[in-house]
PDB file of N, CA and C in Angstrom:
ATOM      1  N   UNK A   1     125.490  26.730  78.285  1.00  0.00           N
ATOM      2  CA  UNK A   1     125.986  27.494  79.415  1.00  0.00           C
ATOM      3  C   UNK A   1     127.455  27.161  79.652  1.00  0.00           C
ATOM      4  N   UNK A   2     128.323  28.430  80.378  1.00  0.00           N
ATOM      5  CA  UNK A   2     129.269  27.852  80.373  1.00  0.00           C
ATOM      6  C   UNK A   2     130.007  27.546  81.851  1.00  0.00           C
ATOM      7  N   UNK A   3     130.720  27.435  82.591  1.00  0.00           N
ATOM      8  CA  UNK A   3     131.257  26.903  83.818  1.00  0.00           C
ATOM      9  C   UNK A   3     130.551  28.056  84.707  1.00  0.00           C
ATOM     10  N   UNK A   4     131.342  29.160  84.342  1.00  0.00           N
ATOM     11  CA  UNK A   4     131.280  30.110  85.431  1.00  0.00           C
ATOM     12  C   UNK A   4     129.485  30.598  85.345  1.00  0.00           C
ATOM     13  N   UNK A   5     128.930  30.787  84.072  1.00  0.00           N
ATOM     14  CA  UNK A   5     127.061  30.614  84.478  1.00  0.00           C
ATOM     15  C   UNK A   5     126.900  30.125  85.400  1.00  0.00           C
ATOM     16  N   UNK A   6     127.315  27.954  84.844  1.00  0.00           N
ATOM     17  CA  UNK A   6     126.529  27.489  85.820  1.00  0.00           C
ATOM     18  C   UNK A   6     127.054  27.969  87.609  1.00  0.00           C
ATOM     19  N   UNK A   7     128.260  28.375  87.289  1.00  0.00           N
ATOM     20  CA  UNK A   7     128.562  28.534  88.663  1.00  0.00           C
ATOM     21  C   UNK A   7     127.742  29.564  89.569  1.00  0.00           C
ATOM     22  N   UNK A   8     127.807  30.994  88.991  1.00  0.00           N
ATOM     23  CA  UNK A   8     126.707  32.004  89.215  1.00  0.00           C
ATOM     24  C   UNK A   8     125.086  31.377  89.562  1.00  0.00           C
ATOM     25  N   UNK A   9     124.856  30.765  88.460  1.00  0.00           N
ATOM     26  CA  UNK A   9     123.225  30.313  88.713  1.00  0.00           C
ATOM     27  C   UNK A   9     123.002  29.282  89.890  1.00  0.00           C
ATOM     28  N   UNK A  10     124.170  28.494  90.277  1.00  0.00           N
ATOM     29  CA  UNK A  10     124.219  27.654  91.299  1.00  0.00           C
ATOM     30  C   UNK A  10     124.350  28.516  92.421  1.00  0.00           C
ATOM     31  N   UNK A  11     125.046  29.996  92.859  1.00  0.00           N
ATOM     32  CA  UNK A  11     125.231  30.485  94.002  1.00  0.00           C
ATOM     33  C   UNK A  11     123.667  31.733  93.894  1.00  0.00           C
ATOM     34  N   UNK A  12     122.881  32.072  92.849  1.00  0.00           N
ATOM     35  CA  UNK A  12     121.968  32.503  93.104  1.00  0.00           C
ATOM     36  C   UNK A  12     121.059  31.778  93.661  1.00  0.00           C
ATOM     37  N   UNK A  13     121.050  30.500  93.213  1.00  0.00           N
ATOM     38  CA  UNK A  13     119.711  29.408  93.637  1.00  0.00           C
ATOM     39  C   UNK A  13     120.255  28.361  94.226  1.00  0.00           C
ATOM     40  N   UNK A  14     120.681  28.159  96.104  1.00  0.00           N
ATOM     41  CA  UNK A  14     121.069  27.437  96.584  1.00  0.00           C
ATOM     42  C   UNK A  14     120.099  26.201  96.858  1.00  0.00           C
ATOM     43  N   UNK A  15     118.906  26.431  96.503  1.00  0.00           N
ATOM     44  CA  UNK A  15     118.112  25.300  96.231  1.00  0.00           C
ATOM     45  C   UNK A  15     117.498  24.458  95.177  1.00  0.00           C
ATOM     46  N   UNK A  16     117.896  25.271  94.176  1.00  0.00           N
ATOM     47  CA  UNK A  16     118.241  24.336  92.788  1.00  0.00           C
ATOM     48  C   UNK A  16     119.816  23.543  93.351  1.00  0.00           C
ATOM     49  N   UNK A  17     120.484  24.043  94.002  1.00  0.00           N
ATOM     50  CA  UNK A  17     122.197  23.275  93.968  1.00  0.00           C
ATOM     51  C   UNK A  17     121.649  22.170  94.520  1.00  0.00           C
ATOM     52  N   UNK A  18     121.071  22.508  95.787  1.00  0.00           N
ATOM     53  CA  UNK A  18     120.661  20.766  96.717  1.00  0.00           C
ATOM     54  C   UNK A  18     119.998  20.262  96.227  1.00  0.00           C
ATOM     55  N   UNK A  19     119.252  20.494  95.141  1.00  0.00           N
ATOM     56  CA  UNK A  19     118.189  19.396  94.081  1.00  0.00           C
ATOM     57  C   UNK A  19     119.150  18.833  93.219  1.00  0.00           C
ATOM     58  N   UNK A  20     120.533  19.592  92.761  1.00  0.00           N
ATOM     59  CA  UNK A  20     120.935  18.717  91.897  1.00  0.00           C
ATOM     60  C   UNK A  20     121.613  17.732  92.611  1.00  0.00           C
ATOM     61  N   UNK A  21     122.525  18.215  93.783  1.00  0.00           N
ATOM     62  CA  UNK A  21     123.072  16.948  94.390  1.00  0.00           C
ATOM     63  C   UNK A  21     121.777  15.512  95.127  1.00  0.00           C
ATOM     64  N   UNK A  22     120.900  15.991  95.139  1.00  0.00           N
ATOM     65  CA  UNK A  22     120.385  14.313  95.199  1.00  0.00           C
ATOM     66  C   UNK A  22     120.805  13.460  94.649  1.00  0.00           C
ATOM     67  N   UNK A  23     121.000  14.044  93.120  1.00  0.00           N
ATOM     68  CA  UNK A  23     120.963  12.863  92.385  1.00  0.00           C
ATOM     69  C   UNK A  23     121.941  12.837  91.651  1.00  0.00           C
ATOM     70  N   UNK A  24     123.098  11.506  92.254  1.00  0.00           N
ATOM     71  CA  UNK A  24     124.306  11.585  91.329  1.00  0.00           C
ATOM     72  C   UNK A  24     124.193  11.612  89.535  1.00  0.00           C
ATOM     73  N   UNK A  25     123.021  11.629  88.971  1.00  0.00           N
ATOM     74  CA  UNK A  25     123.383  11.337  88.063  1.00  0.00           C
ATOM     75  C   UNK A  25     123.196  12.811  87.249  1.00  0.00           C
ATOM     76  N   UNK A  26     122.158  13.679  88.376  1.00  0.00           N
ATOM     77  CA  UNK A  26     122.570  15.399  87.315  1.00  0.00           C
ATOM     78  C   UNK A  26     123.268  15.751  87.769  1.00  0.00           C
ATOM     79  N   UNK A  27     124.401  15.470  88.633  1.00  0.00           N
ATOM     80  CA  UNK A  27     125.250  16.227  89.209  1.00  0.00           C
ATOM     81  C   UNK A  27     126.326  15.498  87.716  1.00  0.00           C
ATOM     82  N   UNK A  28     126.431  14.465  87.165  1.00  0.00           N
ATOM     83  CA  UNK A  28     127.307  14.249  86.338  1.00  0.00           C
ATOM     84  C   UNK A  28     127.524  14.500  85.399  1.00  0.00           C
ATOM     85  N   UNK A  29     125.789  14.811  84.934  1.00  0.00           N
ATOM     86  CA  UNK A  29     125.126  15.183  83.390  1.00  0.00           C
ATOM     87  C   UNK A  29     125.575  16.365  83.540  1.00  0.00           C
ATOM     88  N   UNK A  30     125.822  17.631  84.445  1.00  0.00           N
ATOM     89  CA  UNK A  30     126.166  18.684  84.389  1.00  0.00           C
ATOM     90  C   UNK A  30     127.867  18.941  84.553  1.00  0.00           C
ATOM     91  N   UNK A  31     128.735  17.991  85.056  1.00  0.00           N
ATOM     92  CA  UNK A  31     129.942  18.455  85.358  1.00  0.00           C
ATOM     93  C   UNK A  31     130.443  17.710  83.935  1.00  0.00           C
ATOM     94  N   UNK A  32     129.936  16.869  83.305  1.00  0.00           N
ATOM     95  CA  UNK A  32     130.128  16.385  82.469  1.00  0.00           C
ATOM     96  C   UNK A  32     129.497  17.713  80.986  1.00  0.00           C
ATOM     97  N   UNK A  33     128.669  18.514  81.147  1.00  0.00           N
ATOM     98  CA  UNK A  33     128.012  18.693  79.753  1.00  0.00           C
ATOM     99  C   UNK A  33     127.515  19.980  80.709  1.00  0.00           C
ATOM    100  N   UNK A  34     128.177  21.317  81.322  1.00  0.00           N
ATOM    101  CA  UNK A  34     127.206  22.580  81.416  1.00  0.00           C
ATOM    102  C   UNK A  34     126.096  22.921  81.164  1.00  0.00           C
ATOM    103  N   UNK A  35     125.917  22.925  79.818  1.00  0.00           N
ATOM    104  CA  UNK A  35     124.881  23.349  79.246  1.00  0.00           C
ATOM    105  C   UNK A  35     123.814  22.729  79.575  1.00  0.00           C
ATOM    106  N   UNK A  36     123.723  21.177  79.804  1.00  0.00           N
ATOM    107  CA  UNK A  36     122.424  20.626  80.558  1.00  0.00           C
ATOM    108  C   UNK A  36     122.009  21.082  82.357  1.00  0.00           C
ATOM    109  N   UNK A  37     122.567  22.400  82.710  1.00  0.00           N
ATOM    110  CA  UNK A  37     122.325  22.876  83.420  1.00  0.00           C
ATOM    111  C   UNK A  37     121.273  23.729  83.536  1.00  0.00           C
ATOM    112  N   UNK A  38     120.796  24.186  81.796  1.00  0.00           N
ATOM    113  CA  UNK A  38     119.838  25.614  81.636  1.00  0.00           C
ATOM    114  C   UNK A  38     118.745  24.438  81.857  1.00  0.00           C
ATOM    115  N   UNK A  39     118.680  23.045  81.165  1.00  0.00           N
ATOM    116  CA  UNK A  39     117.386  22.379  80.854  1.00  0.00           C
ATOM    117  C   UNK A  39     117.199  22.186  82.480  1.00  0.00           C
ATOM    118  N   UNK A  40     118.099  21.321  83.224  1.00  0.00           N
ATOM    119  CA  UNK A  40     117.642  21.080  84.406  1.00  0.00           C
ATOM    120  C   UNK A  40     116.990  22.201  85.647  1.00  0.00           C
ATOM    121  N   UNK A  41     117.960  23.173  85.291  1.00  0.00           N
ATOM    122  CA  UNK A  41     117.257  24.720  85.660  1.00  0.00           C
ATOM    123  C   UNK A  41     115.204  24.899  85.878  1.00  0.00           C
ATOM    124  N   UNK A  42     115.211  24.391  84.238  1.00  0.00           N
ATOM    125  CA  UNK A  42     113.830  24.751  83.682  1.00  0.00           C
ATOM    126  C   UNK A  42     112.706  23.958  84.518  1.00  0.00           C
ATOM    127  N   UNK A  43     113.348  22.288  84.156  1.00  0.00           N
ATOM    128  CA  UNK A  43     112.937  21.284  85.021  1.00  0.00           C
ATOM    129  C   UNK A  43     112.612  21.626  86.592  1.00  0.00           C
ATOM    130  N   UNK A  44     113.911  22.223  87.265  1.00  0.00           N
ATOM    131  CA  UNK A  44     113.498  22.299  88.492  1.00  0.00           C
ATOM    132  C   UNK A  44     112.209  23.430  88.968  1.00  0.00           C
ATOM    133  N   UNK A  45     112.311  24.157  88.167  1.00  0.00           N
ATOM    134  CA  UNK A  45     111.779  25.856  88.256  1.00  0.00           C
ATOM    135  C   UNK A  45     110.307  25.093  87.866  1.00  0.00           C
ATOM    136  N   UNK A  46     110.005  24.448  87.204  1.00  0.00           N
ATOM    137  CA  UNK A  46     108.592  24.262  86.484  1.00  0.00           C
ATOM    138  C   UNK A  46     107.951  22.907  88.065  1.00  0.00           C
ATOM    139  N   UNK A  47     108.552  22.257  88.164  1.00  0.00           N
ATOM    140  CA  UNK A  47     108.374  21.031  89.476  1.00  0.00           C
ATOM    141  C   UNK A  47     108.205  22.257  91.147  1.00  0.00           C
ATOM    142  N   UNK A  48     108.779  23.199  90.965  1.00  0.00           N
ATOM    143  CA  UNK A  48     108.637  24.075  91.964  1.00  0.00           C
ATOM    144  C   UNK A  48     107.432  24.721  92.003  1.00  0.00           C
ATOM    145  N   UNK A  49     107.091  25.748  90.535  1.00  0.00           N
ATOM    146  CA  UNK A  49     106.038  26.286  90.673  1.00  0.00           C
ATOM    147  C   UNK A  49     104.682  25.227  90.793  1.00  0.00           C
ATOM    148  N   UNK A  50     104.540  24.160  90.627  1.00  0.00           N
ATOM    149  CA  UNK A  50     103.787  23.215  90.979  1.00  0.00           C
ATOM    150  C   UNK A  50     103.790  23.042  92.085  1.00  0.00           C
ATOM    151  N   UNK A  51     104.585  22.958  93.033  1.00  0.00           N
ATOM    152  CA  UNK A  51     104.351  23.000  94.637  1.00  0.00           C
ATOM    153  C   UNK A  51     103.756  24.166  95.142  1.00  0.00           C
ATOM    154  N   UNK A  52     104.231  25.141  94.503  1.00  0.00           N
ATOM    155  CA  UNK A  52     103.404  26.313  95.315  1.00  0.00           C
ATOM    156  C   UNK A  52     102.244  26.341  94.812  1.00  0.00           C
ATOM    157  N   UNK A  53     101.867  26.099  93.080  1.00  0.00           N
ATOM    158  CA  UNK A  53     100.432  25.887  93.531  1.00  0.00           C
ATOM    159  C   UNK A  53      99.869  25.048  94.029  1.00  0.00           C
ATOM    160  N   UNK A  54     100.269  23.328  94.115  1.00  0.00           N
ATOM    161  CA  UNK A  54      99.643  22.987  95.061  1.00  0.00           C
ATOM    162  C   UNK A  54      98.956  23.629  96.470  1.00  0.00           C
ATOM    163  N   UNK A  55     100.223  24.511  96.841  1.00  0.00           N
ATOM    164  CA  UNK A  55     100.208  25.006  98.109  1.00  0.00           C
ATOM    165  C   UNK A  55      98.686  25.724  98.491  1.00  0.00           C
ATOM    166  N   UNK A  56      98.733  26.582  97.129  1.00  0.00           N
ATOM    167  CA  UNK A  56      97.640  27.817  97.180  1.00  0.00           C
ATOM    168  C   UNK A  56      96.154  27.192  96.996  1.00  0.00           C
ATOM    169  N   UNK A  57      95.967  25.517  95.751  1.00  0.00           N
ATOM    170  CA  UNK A  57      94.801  25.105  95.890  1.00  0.00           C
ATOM    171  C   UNK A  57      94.456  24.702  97.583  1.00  0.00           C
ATOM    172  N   UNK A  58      95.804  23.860  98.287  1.00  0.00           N
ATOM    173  CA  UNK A  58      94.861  23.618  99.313  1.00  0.00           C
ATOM    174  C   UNK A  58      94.645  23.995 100.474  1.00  0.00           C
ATOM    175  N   UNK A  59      95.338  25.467 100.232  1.00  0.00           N
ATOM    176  CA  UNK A  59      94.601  26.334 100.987  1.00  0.00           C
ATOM    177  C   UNK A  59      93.322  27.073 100.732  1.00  0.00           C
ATOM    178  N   UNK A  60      92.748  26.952  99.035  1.00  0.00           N
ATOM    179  CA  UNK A  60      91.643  27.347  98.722  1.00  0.00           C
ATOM    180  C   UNK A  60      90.849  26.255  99.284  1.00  0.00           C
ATOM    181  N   UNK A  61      91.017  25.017  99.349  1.00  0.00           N
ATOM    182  CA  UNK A  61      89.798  23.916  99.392  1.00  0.00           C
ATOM    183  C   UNK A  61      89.955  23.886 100.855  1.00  0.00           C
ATOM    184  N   UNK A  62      90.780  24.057 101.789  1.00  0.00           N
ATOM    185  CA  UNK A  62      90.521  24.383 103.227  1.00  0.00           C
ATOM    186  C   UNK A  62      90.023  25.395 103.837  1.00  0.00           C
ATOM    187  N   UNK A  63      89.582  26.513 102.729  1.00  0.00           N
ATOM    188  CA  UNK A  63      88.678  27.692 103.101  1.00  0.00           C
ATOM    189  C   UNK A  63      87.689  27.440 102.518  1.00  0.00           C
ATOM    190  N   UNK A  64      87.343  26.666 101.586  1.00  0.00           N
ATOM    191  CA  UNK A  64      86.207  26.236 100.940  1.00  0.00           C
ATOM    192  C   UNK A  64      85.241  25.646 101.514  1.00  0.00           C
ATOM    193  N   UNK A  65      85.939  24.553 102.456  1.00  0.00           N
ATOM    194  CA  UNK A  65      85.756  23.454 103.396  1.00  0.00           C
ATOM    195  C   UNK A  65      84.988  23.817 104.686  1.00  0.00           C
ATOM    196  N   UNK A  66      85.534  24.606 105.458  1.00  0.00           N
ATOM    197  CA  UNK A  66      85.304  25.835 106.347  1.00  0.00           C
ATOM    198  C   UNK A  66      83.721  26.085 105.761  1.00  0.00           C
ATOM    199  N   UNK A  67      83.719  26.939 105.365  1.00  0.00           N
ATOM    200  CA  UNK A  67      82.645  27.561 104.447  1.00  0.00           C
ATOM    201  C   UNK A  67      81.779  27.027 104.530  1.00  0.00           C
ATOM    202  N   UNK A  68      81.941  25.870 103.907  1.00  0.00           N
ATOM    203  CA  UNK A  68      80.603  24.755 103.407  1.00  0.00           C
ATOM    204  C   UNK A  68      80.222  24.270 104.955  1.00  0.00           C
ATOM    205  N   UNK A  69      81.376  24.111 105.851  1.00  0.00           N
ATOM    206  CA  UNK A  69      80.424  23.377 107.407  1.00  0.00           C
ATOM    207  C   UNK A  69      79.760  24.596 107.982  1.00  0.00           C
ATOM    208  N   UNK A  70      80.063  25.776 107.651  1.00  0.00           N
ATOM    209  CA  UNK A  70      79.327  26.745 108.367  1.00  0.00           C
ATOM    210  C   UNK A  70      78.057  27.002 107.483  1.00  0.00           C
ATOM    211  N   UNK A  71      77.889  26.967 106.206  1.00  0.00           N
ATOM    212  CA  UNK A  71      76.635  26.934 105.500  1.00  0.00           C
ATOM    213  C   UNK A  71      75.743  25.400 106.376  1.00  0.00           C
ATOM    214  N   UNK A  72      76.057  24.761 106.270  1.00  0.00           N
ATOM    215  CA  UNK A  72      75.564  23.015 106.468  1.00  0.00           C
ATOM    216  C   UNK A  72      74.902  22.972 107.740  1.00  0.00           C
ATOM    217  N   UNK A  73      76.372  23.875 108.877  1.00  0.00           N
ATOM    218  CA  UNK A  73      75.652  24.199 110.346  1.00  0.00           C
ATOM    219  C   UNK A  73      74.130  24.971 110.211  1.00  0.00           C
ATOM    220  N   UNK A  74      74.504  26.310 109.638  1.00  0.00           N
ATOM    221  CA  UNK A  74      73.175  27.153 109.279  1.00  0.00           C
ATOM    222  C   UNK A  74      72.251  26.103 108.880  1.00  0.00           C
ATOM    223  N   UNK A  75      72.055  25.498 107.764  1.00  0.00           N
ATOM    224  CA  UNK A  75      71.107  24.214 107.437  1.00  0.00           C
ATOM    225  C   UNK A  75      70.572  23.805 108.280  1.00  0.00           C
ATOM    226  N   UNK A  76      71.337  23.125 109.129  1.00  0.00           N
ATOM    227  CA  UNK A  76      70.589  22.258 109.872  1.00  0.00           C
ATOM    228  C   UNK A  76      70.472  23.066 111.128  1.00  0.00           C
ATOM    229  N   UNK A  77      70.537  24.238 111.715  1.00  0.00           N
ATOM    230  CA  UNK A  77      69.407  24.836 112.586  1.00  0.00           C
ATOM    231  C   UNK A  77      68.384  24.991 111.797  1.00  0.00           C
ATOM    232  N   UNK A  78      68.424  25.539 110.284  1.00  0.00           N
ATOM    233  CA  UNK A  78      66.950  26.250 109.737  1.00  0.00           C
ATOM    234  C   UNK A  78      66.228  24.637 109.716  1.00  0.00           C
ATOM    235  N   UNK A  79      66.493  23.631 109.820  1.00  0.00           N
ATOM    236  CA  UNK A  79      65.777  22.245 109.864  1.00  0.00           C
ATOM    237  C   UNK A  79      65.050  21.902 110.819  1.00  0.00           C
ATOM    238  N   UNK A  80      65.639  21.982 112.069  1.00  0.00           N
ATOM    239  CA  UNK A  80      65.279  22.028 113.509  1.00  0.00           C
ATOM    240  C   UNK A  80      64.396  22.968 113.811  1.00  0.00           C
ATOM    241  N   UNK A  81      64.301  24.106 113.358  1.00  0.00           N
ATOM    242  CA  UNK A  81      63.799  25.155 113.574  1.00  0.00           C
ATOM    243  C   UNK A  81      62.120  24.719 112.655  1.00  0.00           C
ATOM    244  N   UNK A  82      62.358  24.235 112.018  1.00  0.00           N
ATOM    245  CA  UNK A  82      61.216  24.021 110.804  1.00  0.00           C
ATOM    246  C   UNK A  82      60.488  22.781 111.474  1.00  0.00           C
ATOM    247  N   UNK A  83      61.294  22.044 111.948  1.00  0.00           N
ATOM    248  CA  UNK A  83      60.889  21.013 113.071  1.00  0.00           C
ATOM    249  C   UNK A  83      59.820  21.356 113.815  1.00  0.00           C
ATOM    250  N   UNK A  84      60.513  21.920 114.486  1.00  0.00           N
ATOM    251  CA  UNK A  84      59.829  22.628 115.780  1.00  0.00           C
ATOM    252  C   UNK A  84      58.222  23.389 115.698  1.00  0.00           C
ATOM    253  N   UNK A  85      58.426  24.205 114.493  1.00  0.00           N
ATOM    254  CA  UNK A  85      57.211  24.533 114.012  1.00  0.00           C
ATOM    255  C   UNK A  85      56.069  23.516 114.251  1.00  0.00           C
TER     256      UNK A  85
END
């Protein structure tokens, strides 16, 4: 990549920019060497889509969760109920 890329790809994705400044040392690897801008790019983009799915499993296992206490509730009236009999 060359300056003005990385420059473009840095003002499309202002949150790839604040990931690189955490860390002085890709901020050097890149002002030092452009082109390790596409890899870190990849890096960040792949560590991202992992958060969002995190995001989406645990919102599946908190509807899952849900679910299962309202089956469990049902249970245990049909128990009581069988009790009672």
């Amino acid at each position: 990549m060359k300056r003005k890329e990385v420059k473009r790809l840095l003002k499309e994705h202002p949150e790839f920019e604040s990931w690189l400044l955490e860390d002085e040392s890709r901020v050097k690897s890149v002002r030092s060497n452009p082109s390790t801008a596409e890899e870190l790019f990849k890096r960040w983009s792949d560590r991202k889509k992992g958060k969002l799915d995190f995001d989406t499993i645990s919102q599946k296992t908190k509807r899952a969760s849900e679910m299962l206490t309202g089956v469990q509730s049902i249970m245990d009236m049909m128990a009581d109920y069988t009790k009672k009999l």
